[in-house]
N, C-alpha and C. Protein backbone atom coordinates (compact mmCIF):
# COMPACT_ATOMS: atom_id res chain seq x y z
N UNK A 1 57.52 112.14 -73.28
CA UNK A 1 56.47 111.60 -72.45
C UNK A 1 56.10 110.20 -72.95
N UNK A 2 56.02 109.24 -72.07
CA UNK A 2 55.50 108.00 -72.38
C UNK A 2 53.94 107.71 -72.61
N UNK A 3 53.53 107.18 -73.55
CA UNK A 3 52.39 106.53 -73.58
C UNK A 3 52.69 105.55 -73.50
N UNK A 4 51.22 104.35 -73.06
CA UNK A 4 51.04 103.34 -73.11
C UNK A 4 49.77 102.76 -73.87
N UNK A 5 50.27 101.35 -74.35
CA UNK A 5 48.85 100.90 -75.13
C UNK A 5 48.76 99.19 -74.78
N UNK A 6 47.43 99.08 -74.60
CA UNK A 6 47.33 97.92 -73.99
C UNK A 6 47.67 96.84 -75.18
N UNK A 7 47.55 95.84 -74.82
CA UNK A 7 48.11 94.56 -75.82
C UNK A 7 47.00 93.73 -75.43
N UNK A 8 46.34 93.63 -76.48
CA UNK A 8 44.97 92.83 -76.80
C UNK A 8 44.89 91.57 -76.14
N UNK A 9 45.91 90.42 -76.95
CA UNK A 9 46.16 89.05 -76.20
C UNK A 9 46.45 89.19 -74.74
N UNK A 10 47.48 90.12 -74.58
CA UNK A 10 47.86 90.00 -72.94
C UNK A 10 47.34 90.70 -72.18
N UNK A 11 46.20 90.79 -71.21
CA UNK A 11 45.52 91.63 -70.57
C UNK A 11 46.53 92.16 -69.63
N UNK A 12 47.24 91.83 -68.90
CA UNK A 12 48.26 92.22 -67.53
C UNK A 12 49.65 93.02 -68.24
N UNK A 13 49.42 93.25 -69.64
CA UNK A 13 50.87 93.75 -70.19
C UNK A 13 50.19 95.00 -71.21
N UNK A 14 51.43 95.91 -70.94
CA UNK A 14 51.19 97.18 -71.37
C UNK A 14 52.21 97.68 -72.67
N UNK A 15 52.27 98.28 -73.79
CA UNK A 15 53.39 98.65 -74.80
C UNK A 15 53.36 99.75 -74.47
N UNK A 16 55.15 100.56 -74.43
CA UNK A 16 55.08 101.80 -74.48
C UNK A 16 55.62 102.38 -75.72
N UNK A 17 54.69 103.01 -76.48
CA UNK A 17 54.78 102.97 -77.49
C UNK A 17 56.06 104.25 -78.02
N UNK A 18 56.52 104.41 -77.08
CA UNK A 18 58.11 105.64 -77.44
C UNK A 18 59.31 104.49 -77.69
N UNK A 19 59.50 103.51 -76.56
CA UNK A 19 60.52 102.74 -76.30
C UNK A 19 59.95 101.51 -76.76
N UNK A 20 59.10 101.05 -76.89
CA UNK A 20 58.30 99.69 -77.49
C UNK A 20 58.96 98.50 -76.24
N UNK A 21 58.74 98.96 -75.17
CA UNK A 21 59.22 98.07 -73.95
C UNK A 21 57.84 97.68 -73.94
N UNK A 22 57.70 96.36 -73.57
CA UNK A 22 56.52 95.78 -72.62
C UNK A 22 56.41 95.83 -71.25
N UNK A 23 55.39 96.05 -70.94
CA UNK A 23 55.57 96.15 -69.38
C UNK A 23 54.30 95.31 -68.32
N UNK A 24 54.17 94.68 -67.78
CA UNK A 24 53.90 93.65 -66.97
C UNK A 24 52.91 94.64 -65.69
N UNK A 25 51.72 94.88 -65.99
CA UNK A 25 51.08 95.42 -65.04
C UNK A 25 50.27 94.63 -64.04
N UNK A 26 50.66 93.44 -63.75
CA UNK A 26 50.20 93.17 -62.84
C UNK A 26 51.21 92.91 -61.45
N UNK A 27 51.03 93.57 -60.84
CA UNK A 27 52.02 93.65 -59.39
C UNK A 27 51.99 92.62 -58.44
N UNK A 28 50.98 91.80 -58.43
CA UNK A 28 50.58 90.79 -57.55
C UNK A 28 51.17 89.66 -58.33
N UNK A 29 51.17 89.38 -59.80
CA UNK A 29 51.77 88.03 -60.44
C UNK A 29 53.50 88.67 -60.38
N UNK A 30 53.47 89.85 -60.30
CA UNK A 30 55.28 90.10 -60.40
C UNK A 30 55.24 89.58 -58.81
N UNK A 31 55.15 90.14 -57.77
CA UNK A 31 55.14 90.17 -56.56
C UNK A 31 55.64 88.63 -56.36
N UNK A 32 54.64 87.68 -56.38
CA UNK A 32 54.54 86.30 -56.33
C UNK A 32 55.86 85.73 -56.96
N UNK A 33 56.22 86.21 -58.78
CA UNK A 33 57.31 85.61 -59.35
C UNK A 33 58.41 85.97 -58.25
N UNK A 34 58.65 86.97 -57.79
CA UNK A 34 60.21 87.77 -56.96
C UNK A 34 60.12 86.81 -56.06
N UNK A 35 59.21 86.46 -55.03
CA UNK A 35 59.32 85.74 -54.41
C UNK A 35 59.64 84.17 -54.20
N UNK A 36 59.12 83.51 -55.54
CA UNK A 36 59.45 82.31 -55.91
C UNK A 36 60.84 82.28 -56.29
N UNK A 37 61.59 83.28 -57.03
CA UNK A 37 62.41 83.32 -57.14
C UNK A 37 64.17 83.49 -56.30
N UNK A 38 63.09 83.72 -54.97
CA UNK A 38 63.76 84.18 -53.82
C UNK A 38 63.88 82.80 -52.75
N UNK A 39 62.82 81.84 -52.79
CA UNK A 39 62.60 80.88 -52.45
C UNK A 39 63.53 79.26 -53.29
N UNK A 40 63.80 79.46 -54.44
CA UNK A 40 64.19 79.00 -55.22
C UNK A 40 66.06 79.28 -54.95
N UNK A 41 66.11 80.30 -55.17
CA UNK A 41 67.56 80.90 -54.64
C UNK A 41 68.01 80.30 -53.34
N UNK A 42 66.96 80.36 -52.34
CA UNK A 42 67.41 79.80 -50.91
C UNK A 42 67.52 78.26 -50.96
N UNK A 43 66.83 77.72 -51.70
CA UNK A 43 66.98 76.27 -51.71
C UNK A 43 67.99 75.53 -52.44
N UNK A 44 68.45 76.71 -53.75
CA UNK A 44 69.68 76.30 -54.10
C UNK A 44 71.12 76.47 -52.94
N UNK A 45 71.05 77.52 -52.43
CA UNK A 45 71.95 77.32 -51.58
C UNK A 45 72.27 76.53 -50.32
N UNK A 46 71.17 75.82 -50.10
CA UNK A 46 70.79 75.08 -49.02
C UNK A 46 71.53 73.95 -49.43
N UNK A 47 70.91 73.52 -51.15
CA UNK A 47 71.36 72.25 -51.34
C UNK A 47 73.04 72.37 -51.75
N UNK A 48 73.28 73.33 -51.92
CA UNK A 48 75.11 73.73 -52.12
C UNK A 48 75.90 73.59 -50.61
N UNK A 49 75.31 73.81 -49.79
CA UNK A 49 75.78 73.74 -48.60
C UNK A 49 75.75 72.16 -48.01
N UNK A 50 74.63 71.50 -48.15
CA UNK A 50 74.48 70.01 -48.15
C UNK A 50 75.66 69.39 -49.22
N UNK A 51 75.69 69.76 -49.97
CA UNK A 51 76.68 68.92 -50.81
C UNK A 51 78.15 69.57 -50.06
N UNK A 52 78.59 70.58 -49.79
CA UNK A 52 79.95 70.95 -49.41
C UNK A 52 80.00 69.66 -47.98
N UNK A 53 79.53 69.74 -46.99
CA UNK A 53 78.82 69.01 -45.96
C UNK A 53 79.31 67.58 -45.80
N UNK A 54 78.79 66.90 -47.35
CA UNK A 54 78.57 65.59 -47.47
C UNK A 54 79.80 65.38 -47.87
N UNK A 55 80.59 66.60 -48.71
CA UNK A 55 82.11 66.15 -48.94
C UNK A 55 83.23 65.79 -48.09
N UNK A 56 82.92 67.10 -47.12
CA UNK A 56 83.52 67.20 -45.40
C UNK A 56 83.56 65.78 -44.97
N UNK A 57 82.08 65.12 -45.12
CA UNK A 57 81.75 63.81 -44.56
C UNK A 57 82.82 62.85 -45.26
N UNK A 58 82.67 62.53 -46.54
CA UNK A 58 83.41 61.84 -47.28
C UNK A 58 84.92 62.27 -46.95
N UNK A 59 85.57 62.70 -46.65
CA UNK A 59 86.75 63.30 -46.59
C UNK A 59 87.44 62.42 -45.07
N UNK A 60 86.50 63.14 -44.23
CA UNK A 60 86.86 62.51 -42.59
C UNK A 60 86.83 60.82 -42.70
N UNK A 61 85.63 60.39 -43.56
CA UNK A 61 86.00 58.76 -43.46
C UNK A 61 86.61 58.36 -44.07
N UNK A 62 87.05 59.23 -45.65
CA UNK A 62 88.50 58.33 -46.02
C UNK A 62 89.60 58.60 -45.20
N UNK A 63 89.94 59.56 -44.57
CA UNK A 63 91.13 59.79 -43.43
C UNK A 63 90.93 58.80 -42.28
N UNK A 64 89.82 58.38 -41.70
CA UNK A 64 89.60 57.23 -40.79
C UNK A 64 89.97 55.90 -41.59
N UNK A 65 89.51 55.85 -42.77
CA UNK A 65 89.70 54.29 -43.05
C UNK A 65 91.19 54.55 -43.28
N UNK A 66 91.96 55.32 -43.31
CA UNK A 66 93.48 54.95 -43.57
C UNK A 66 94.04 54.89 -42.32
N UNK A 67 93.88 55.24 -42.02
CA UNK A 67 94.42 55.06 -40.40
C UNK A 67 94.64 53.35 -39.81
């Protein structure tokens, strides 16, 4: 059976004192991180797709200027 014990400094974090895992009880600051993180993810791929894009671009006008 798990117990838990709070952690003095960190009010939102919990020790379980079998496994000595920390655990993050606040659901609304996790909630928020997943999401930033999800937001962050989309914008990397956005800008990966802009750069494939801009290569395409670069590509077609060196084939035009040889022509």
């Amino acid at each position: 059976m798990a117990t838990k014990k709070k952690i003095n400094e960190l009010p939102d974090y919990e020790k379980d004192t079998v496994t000595n895992a920390v655990i993050n009880t606040n659901t609304s600051a996790f909630s928020n991180r997943r999401d930033q993180l999800a937001k962050l993810q989309e914008k990397d791929a956005e800008m990966e797709a802009m750069k494939n894009d801009l290569a395409e671009i670069k590509k077609l006008l060196k084939g035009l200027s040889k022509k």
